[in-house]
N, C-alpha and C. Protein backbone atom coordinates (compact mmCIF):
# COMPACT_ATOMS: atom_id res chain seq x y z
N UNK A 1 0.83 -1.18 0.00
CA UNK A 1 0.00 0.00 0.00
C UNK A 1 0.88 1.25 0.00
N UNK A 2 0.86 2.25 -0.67
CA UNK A 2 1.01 3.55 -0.95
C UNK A 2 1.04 4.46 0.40
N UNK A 3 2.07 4.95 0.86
CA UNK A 3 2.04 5.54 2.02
C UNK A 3 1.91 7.49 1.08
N UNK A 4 0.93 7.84 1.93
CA UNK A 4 0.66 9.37 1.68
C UNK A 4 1.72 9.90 2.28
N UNK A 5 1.94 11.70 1.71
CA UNK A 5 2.69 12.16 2.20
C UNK A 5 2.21 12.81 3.61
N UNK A 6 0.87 12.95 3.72
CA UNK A 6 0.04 13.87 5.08
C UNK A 6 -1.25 12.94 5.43
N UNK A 7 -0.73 11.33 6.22
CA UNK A 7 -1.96 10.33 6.28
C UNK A 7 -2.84 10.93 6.96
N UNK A 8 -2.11 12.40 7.75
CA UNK A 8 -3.57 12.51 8.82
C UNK A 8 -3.52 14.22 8.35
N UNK A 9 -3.99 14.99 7.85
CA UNK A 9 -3.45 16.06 7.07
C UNK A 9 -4.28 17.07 8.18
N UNK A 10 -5.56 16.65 9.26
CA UNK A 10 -5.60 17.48 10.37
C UNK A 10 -4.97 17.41 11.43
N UNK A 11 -3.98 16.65 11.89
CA UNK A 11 -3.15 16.20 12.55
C UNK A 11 -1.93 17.34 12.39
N UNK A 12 -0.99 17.16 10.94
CA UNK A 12 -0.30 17.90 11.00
C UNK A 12 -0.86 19.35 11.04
N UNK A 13 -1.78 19.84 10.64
CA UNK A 13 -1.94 21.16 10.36
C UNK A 13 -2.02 21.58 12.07
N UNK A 14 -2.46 20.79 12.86
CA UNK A 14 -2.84 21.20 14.39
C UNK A 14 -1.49 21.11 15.28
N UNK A 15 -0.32 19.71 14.77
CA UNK A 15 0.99 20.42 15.47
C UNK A 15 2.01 21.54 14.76
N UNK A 16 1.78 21.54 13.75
CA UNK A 16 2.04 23.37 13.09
C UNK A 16 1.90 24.25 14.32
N UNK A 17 0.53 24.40 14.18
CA UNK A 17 -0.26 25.46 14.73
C UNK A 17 -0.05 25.11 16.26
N UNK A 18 0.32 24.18 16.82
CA UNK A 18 0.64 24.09 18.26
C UNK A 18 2.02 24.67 18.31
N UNK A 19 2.57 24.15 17.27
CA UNK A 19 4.49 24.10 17.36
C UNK A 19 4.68 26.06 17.36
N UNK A 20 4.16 26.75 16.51
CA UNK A 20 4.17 27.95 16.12
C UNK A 20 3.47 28.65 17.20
N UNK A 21 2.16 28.22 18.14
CA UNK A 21 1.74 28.97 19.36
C UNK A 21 3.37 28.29 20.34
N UNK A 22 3.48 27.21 20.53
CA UNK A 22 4.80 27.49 21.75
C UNK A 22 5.88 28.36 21.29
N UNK A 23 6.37 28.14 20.01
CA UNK A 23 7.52 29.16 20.26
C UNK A 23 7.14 30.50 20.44
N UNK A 24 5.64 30.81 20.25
CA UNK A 24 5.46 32.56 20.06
C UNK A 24 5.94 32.77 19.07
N UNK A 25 6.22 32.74 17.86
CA UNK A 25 6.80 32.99 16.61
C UNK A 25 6.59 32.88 15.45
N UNK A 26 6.58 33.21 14.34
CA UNK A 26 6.19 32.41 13.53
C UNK A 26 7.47 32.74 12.23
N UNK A 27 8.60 32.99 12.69
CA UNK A 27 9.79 33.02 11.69
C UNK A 27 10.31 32.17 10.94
N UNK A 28 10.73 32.55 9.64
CA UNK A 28 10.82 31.16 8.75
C UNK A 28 11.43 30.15 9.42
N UNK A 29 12.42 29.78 10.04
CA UNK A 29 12.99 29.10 11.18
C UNK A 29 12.05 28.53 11.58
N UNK A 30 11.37 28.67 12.31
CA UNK A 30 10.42 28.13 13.37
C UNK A 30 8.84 27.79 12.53
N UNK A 31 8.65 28.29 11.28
CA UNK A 31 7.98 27.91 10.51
C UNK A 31 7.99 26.44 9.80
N UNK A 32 9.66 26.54 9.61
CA UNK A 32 10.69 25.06 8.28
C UNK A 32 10.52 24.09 9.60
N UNK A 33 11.41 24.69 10.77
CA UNK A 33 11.02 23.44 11.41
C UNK A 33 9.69 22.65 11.93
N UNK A 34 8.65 23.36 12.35
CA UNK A 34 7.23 23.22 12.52
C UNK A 34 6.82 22.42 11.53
N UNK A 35 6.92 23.01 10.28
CA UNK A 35 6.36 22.22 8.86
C UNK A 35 6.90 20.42 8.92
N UNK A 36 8.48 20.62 9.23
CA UNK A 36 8.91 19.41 8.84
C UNK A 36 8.18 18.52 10.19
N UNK A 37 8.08 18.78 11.22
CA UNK A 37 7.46 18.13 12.50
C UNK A 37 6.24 17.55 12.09
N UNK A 38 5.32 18.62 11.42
CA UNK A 38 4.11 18.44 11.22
C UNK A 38 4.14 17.81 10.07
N UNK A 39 5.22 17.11 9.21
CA UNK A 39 5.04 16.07 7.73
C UNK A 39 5.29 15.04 8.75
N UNK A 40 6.54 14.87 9.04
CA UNK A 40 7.28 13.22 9.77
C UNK A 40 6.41 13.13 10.94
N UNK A 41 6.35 13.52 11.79
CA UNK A 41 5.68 12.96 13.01
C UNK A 41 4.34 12.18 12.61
N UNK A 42 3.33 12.40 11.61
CA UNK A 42 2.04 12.05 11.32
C UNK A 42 2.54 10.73 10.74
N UNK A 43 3.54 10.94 9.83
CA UNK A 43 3.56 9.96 9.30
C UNK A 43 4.43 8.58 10.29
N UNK A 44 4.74 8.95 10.88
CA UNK A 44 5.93 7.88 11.94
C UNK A 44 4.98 7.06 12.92
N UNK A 45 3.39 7.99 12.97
CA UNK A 45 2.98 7.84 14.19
C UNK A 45 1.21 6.81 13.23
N UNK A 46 1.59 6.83 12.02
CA UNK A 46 0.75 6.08 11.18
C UNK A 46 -0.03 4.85 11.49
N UNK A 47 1.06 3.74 11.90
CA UNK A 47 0.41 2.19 12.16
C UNK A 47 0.08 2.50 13.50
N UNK A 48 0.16 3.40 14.44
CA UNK A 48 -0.53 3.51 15.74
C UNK A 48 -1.94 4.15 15.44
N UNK A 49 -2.39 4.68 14.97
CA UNK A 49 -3.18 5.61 14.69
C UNK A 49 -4.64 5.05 14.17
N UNK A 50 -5.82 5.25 14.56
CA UNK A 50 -7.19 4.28 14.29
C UNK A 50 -7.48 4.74 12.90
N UNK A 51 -8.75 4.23 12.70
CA UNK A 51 -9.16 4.33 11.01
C UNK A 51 -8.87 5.96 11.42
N UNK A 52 -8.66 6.91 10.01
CA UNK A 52 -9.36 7.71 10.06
C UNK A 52 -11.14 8.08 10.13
N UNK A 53 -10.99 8.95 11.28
CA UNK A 53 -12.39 9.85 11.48
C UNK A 53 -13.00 10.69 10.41
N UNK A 54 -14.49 9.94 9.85
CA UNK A 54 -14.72 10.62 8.65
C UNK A 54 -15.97 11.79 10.05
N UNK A 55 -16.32 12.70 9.71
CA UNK A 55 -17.42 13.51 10.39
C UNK A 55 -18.37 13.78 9.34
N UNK A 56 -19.81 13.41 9.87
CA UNK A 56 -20.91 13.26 8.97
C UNK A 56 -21.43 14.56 9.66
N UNK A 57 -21.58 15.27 10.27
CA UNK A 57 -22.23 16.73 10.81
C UNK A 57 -21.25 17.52 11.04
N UNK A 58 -20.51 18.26 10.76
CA UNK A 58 -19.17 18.68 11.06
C UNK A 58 -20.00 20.01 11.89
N UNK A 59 -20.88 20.43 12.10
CA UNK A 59 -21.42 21.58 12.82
C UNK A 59 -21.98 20.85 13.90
N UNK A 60 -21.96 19.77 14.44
CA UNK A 60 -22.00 19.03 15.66
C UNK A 60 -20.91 19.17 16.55
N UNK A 61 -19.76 19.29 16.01
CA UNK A 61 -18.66 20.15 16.98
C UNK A 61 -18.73 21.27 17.29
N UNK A 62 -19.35 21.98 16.40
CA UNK A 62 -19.39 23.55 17.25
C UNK A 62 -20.61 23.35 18.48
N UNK A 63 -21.50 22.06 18.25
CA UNK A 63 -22.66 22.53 19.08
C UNK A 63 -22.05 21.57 20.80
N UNK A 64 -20.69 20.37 20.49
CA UNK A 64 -20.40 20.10 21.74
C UNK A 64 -19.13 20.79 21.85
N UNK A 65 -18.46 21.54 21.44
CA UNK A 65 -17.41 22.79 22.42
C UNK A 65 -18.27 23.87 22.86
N UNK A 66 -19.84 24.00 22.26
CA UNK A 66 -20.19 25.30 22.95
C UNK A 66 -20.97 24.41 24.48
N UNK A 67 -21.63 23.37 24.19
CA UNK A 67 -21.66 22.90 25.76
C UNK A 67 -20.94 22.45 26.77
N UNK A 68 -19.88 21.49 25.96
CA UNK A 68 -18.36 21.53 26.91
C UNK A 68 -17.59 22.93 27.43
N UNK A 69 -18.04 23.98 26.37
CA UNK A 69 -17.23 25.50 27.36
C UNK A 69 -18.81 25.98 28.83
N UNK A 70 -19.79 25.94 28.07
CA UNK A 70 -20.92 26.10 29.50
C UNK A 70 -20.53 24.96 30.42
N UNK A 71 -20.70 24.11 30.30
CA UNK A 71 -20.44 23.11 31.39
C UNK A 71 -19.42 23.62 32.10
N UNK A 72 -18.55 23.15 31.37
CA UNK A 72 -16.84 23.48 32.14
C UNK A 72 -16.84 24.97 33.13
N UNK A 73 -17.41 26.31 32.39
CA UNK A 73 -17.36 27.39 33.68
C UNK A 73 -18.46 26.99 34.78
N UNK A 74 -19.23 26.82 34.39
CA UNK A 74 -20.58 26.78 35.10
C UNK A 74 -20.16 25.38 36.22
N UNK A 75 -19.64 24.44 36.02
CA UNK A 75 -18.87 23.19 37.06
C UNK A 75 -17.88 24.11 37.66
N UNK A 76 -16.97 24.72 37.29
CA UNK A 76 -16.09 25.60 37.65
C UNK A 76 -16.58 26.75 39.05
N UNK A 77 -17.54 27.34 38.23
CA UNK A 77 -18.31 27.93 39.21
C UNK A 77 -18.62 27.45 40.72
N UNK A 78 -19.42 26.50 40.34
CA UNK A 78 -20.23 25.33 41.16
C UNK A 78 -19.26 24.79 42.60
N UNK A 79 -17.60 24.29 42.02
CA UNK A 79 -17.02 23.84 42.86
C UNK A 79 -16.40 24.66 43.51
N UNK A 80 -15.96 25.64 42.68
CA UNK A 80 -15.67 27.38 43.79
C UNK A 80 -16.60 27.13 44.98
N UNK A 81 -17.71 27.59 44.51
CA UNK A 81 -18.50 27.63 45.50
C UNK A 81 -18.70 26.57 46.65
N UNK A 82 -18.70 25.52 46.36
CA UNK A 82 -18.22 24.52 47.41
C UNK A 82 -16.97 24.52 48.43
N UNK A 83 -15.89 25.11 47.58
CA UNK A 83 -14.25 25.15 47.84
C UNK A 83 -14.55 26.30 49.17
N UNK A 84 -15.07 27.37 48.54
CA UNK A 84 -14.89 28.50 49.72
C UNK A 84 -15.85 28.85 51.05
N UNK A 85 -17.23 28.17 50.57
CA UNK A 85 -17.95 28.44 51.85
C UNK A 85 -18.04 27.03 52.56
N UNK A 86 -17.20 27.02 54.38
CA UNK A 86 -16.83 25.23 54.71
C UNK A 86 -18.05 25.53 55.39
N UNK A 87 -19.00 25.62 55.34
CA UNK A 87 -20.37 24.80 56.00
C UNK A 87 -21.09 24.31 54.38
N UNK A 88 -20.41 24.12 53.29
CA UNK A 88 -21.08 23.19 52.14
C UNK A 88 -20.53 21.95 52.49
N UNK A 89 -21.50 20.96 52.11
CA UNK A 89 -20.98 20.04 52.32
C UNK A 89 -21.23 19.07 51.12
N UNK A 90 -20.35 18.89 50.08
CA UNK A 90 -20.61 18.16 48.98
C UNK A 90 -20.93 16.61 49.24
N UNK A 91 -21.86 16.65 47.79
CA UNK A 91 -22.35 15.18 48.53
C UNK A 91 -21.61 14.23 46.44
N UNK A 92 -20.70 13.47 46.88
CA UNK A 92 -19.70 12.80 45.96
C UNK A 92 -20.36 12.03 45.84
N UNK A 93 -20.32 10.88 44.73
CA UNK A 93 -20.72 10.05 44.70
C UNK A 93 -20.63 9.41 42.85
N UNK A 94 -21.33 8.35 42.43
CA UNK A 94 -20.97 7.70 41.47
C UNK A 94 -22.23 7.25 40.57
N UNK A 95 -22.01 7.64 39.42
CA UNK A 95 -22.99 7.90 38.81
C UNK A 95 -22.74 6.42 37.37
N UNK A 96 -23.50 5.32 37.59
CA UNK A 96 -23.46 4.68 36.25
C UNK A 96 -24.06 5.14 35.02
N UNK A 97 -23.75 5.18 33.40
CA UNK A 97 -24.19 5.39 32.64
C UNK A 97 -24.41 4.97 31.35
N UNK A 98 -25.32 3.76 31.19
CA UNK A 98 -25.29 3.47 29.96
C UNK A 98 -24.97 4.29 28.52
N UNK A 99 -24.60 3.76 27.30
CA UNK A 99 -24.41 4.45 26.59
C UNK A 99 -24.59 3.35 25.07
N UNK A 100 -24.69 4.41 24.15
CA UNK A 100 -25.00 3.78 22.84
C UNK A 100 -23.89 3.98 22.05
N UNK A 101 -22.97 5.23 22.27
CA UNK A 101 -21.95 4.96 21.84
C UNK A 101 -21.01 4.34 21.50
N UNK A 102 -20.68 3.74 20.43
CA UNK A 102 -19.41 2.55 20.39
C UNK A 102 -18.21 2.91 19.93
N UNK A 103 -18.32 4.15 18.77
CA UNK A 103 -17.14 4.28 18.10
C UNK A 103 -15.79 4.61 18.88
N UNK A 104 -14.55 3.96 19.01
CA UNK A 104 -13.87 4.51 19.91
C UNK A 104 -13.58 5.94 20.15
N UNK A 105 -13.01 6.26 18.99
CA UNK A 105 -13.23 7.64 18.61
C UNK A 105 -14.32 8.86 19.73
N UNK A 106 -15.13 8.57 19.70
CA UNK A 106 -15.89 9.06 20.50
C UNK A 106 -15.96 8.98 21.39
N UNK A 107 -16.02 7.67 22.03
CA UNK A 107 -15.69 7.20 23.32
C UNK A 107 -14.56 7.94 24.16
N UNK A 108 -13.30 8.03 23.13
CA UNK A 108 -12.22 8.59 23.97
C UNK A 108 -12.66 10.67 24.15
N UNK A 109 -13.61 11.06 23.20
CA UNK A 109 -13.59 12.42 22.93
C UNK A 109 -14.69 12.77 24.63
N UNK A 110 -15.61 11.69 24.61
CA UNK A 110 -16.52 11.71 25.57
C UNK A 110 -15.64 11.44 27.08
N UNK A 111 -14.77 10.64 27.06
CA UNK A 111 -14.02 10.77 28.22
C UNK A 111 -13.56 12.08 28.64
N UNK A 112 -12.86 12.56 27.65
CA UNK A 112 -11.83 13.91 27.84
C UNK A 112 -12.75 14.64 28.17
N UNK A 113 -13.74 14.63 27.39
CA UNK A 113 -15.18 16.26 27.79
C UNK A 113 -15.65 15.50 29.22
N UNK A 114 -15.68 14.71 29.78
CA UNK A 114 -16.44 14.19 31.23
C UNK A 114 -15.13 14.85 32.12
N UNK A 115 -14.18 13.95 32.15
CA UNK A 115 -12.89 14.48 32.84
C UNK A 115 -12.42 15.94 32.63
N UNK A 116 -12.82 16.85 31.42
CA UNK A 116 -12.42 18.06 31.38
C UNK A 116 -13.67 19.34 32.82
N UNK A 117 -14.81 18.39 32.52
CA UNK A 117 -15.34 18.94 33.79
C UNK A 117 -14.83 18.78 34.82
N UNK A 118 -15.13 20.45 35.47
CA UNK A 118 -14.32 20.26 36.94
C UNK A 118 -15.63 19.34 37.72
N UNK A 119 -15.32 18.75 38.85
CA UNK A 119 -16.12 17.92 39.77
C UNK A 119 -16.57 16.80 39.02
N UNK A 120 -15.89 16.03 37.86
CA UNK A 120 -16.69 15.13 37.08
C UNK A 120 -15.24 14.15 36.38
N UNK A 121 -15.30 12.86 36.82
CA UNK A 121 -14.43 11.48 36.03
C UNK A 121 -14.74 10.74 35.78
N UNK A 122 -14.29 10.27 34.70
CA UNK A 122 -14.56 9.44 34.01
C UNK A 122 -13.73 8.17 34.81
N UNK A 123 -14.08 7.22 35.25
CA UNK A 123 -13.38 6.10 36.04
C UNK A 123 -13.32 4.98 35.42
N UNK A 124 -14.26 4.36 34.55
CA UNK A 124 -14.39 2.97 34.64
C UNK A 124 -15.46 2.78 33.06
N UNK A 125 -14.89 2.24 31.77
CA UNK A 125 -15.90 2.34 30.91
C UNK A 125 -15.84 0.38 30.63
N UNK A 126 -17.13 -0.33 30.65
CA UNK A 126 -17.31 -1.62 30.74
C UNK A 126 -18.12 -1.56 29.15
N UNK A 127 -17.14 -2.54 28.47
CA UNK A 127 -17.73 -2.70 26.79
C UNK A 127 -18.31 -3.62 26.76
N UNK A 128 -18.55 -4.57 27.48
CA UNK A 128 -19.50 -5.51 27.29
C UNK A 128 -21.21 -4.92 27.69
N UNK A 129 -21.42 -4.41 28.51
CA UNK A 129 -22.34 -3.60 29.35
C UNK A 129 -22.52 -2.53 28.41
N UNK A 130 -21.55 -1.96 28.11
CA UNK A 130 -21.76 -0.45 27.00
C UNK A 130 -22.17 0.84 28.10
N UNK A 131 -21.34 0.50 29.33
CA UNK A 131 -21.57 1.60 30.65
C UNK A 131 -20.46 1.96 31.05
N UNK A 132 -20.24 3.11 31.62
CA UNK A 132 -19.73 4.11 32.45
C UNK A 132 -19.55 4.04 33.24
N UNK A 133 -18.90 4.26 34.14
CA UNK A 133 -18.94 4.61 35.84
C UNK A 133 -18.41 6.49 35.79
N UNK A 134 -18.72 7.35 36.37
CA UNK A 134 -18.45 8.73 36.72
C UNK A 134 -18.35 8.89 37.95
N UNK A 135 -17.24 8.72 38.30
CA UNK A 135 -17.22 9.85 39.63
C UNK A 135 -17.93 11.39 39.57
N UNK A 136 -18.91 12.11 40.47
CA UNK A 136 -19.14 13.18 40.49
C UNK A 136 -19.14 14.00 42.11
N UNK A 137 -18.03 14.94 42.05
CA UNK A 137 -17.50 15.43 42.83
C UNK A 137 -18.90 16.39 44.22
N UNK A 138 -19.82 16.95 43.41
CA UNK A 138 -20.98 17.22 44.34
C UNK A 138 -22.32 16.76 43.42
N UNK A 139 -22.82 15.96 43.97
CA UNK A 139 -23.72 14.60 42.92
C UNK A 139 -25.06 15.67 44.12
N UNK A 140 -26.00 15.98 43.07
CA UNK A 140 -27.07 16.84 43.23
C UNK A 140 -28.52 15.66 42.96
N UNK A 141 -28.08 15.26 41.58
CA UNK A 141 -29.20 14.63 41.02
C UNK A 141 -28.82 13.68 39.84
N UNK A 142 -28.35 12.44 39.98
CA UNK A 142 -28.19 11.39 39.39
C UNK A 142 -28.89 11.21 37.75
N UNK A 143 -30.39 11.35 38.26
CA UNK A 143 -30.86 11.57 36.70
C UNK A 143 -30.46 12.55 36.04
N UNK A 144 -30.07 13.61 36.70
CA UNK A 144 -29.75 14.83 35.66
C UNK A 144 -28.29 14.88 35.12
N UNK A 145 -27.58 14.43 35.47
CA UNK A 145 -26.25 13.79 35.35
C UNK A 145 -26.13 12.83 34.07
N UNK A 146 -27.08 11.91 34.27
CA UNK A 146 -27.18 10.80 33.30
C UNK A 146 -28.08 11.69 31.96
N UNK A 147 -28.93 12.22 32.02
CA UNK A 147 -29.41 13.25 31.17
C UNK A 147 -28.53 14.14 30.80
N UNK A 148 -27.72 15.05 30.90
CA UNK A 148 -27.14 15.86 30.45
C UNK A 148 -25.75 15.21 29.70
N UNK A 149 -25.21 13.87 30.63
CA UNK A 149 -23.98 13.22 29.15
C UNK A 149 -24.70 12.77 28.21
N UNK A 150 -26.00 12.12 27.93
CA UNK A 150 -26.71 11.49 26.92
C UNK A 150 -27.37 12.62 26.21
N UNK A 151 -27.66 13.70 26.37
CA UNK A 151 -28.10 14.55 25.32
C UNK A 151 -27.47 15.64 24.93
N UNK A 152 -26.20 16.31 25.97
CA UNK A 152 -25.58 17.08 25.40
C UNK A 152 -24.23 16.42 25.06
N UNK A 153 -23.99 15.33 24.88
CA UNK A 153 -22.28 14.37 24.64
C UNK A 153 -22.56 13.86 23.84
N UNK A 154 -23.14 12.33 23.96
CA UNK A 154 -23.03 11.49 23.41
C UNK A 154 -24.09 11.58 22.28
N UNK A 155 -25.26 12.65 22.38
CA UNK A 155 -26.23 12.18 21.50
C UNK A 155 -25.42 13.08 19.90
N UNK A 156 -24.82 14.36 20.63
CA UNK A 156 -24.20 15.11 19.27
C UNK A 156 -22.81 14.68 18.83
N UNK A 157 -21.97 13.53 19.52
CA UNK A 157 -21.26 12.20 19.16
C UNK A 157 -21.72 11.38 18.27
N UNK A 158 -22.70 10.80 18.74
CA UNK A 158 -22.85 9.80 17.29
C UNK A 158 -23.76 11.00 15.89
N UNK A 159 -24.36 11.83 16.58
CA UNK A 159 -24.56 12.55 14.78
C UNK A 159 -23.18 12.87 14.29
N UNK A 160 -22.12 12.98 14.93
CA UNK A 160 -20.92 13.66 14.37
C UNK A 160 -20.36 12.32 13.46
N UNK A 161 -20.12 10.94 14.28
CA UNK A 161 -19.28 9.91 13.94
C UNK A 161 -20.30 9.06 13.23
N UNK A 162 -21.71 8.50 13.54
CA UNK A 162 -22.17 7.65 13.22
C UNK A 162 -23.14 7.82 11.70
């Protein structure tokens, strides 16, 4: 089989654009080398790498970074508020969650957005079961927990992947 020159061609364009935000720079120097990072590394890192991700709604990402950024301040918020006034008393606890999701792909994107919430982990995903385990740092309401990863995660996950 025919090896491409850019197998993952959003891959490199994103450590470019990482390589060029760390140095602060963007001088031909730091441009040549960036470029060459962003050809070889994609390609070195090839037979590790899953099918490529085709996206069938590509405006399904804008609609889970705009609820992964609400979530994330608004959890943020939430545990402040726990952190600073000591007569709160959080109530922790563990939340199972079925899921329909299979593609790994997703699976791993749905981890990172659970764990990127503050007060919220991802602990334990069982593939036979097709469930979850979540740690949740001040657990209010279990159903609403399980409601809010299934309609704002996973449901605009599989329109994206499936």
């Amino acid at each position: 089989m025919r090896q491409r020159l850019l197998p993952h061609p959003v891959l490199s364009a994103m450590l470019l654009g990482l390589w060029l935000l760390f140095q602060q720079s963007a001088g031909l120097g730091h441009l040549l080398l960036g470029a060459l990072l962003a050809l070889v590394i994609p390609v070195a890192v090839a037979p590790l790498l899953p099918e490529q991700v085709i996206f069938r709604r590509p405006l399904a990402v804008l609609k889970i970074l705009a609820h992964a950024s609400i979530d994330i301040v608004r959890s943020n918020l939430a545990v402040f508020w726990v952190l600073i006034h000591p007569d709160a008393k959080p109530t922790a606890g563990f939340v199972e969650v079925d899921l329909e999701l299979t593609h790994p792909f997703g699976l791993s994107v749905l981890a990172c957005l659970v764990t990127a919430i503050p007060g919220s982990a991802w602990l334990e995903y069982d593939r036979t079961r097709s469930m979850v385990l979540i740690h949740v740092f001040d657990l209010v309401d279990e159903e609403e927990w399980v409601r809010t990863l299934k309609t704002r995660y996973e449901q605009p996950l599989m329109e994206l992947l499936q």
